[in-house]
C-alpha atoms as a PDB file:
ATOM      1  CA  UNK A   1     -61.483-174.616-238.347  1.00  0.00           C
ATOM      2  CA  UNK A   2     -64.794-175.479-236.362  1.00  0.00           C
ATOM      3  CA  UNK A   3     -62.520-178.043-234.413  1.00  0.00           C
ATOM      4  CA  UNK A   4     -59.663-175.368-233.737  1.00  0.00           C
ATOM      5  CA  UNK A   5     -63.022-172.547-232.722  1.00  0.00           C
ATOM      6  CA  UNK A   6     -64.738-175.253-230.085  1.00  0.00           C
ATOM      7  CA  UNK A   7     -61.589-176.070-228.306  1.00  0.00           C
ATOM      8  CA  UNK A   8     -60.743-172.390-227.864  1.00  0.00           C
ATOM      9  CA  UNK A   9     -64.248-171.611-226.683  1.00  0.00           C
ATOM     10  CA  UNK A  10     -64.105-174.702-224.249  1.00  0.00           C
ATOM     11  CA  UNK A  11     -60.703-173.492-222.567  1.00  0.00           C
ATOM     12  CA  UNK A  12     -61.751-169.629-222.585  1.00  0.00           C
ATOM     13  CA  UNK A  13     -65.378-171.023-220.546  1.00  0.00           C
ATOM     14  CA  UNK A  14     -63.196-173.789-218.532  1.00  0.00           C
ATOM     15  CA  UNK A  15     -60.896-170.584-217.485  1.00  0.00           C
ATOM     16  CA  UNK A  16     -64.063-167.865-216.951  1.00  0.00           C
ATOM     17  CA  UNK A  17     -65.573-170.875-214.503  1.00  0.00           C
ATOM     18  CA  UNK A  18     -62.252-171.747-212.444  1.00  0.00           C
ATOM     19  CA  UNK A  19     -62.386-175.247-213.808  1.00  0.00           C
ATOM     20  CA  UNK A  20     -58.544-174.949-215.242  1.00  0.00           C
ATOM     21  CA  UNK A  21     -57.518-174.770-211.644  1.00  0.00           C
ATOM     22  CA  UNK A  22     -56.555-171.462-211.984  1.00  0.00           C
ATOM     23  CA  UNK A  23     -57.760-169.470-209.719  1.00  0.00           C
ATOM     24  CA  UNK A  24     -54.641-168.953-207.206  1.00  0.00           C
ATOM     25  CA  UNK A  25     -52.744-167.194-210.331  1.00  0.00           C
ATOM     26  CA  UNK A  26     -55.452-164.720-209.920  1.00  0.00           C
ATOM     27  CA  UNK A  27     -54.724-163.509-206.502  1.00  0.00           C
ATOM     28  CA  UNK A  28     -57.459-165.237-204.492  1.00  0.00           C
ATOM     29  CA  UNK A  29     -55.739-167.004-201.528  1.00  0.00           C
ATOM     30  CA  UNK A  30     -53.683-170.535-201.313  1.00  0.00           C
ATOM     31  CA  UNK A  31     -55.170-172.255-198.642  1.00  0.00           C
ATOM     32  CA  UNK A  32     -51.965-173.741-196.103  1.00  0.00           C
ATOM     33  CA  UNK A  33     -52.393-177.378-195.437  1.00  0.00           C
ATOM     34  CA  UNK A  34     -52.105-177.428-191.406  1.00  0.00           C
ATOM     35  CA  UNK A  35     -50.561-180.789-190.057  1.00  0.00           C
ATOM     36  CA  UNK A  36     -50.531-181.614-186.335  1.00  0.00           C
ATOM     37  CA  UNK A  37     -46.993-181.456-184.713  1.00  0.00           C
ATOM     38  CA  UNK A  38     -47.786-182.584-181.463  1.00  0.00           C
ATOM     39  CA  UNK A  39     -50.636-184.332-179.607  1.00  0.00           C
ATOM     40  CA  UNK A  40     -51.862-183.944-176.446  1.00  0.00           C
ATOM     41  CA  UNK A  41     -55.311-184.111-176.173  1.00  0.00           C
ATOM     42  CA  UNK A  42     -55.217-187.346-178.593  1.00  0.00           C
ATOM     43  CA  UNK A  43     -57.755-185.387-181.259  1.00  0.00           C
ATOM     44  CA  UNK A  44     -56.531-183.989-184.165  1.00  0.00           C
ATOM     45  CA  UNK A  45     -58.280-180.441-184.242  1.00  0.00           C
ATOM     46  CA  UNK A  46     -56.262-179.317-187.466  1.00  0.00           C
ATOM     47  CA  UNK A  47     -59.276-178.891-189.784  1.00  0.00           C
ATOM     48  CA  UNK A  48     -60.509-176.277-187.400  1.00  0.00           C
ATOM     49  CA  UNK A  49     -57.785-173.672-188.702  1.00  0.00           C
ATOM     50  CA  UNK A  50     -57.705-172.570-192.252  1.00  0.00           C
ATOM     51  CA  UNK A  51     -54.832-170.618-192.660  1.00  0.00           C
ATOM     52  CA  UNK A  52     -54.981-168.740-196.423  1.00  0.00           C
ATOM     53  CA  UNK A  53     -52.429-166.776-198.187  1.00  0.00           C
ATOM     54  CA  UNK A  54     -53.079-164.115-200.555  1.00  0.00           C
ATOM     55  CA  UNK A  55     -50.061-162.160-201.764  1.00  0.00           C
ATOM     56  CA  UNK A  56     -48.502-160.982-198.575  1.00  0.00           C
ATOM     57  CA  UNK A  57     -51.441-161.280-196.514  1.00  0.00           C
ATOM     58  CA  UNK A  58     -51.875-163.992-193.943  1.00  0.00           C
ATOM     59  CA  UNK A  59     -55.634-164.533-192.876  1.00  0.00           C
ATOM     60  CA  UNK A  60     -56.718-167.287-190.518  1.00  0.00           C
ATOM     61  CA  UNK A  61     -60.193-168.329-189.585  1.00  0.00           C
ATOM     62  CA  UNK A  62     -61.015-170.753-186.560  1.00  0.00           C
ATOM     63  CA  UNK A  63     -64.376-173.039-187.474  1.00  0.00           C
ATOM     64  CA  UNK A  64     -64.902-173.762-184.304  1.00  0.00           C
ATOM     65  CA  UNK A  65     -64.164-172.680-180.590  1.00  0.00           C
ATOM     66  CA  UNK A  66     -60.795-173.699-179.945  1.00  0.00           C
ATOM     67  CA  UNK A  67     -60.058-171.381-177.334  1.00  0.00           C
ATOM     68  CA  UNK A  68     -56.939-169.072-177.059  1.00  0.00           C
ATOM     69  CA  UNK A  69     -54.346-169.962-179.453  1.00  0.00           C
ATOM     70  CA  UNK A  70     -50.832-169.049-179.589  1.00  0.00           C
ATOM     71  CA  UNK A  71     -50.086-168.540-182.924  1.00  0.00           C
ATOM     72  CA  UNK A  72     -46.373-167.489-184.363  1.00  0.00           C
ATOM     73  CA  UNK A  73     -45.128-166.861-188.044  1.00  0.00           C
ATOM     74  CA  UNK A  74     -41.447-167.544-188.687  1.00  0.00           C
ATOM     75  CA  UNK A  75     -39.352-167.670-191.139  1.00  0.00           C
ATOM     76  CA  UNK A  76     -37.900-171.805-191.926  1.00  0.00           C
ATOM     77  CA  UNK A  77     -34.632-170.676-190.336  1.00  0.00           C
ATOM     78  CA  UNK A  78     -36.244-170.050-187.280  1.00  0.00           C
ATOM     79  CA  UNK A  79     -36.559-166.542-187.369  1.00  0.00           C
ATOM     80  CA  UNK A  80     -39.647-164.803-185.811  1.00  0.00           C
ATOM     81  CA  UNK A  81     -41.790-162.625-187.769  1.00  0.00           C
ATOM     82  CA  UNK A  82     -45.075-162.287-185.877  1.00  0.00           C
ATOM     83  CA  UNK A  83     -46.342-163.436-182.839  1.00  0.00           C
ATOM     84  CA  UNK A  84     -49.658-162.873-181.538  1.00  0.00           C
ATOM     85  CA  UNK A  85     -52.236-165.535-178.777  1.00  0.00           C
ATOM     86  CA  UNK A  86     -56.060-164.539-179.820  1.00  0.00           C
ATOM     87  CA  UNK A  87     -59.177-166.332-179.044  1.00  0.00           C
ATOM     88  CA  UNK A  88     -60.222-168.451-181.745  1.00  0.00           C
ATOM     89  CA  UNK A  89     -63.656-166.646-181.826  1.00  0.00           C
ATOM     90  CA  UNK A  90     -62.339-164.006-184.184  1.00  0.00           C
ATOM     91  CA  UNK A  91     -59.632-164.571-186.995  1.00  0.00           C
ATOM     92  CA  UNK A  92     -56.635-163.076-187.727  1.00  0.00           C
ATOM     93  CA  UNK A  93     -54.599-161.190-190.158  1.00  0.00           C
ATOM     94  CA  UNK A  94     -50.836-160.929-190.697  1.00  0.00           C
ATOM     95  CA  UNK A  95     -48.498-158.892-193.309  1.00  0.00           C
ATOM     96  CA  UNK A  96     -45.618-160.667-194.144  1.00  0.00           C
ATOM     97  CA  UNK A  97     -43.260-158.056-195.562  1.00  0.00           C
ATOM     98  CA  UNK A  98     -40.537-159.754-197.721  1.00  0.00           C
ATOM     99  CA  UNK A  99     -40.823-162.729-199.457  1.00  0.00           C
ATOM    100  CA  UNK A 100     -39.315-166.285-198.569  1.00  0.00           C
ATOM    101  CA  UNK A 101     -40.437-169.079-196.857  1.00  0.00           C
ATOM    102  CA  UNK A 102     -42.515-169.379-193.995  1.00  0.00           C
ATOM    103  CA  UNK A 103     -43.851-171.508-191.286  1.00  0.00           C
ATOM    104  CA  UNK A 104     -47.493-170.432-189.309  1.00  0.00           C
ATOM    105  CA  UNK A 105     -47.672-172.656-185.864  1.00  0.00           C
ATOM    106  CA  UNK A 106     -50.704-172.662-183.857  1.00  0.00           C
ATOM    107  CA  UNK A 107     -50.273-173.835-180.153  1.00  0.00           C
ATOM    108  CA  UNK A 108     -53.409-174.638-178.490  1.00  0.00           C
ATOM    109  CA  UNK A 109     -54.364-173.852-174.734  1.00  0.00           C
ATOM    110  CA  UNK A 110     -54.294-177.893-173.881  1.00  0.00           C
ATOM    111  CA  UNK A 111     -50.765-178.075-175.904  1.00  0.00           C
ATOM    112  CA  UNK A 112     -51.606-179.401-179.116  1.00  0.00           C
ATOM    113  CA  UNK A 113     -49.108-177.949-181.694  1.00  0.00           C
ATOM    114  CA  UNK A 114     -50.223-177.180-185.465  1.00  0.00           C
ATOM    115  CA  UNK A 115     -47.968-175.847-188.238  1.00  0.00           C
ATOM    116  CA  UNK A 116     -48.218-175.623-191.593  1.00  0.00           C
ATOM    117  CA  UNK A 117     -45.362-173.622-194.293  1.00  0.00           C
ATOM    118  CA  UNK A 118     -45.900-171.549-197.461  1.00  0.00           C
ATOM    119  CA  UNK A 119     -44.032-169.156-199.418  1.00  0.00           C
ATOM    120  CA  UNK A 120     -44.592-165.774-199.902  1.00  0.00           C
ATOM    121  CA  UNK A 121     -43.335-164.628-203.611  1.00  0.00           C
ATOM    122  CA  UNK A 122     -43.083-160.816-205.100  1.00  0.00           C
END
């Protein structure tokens, strides 16, 4: 019984603390692994952009300068969903409406080409 009451206590704490790797089933945001596409400039500058996903909301914040940036949501079949060019001093914010499948691609002023795809579920 003590057994069975300290491995119930250790998974409830493990679970209140985020250490079960849980924490996306709560509603706090997948982060969107960004790969470069293509390569201009010869640097990749794909850790700058941190796309995250929360629900149906798409939020994207720059950390660092990379000037105006093209950025497009579509669906995988090609399909255009949003399209917007801001500078990458503020973030963004897109509602994708239904669910399905998605690619984000970021094209930089120089031409450098980022995308990364995630699903957006009900």
């Amino acid at each position: 019984m003590f057994l069975m009451l300290c491995l119930a206590l250790s998974g409830a704490l493990c679970y209140a603390h985020g250490e079960a790797r849980m924490e996306n089933e709560k509603g706090e945001g997948i982060p969107i692994e960004v790969i470069e596409c293509v390569s201009v400039s010869g640097s990749d500058r794909g850790n700058s952009i941190n796309p995250i996903l929360d629900g149906h909301l798409l939020t994207v914040a720059f950390t660092e300068n990379l000037g105006q940036v093209s950025v497009e949501v579509a669906t995988t079949g090609g399909a255009s969903v949003q399209y917007t060019s801001v500078l990458t001093l503020n973030g963004l914010q897109f509602y994708i409406p239904n669910a399905g499948n998605y690619i984000v691609t970021f094209t930089l002023s120089n031409g450098d080409v980022y995308a990364g795809g995630f699903t957006v579920t009900d």
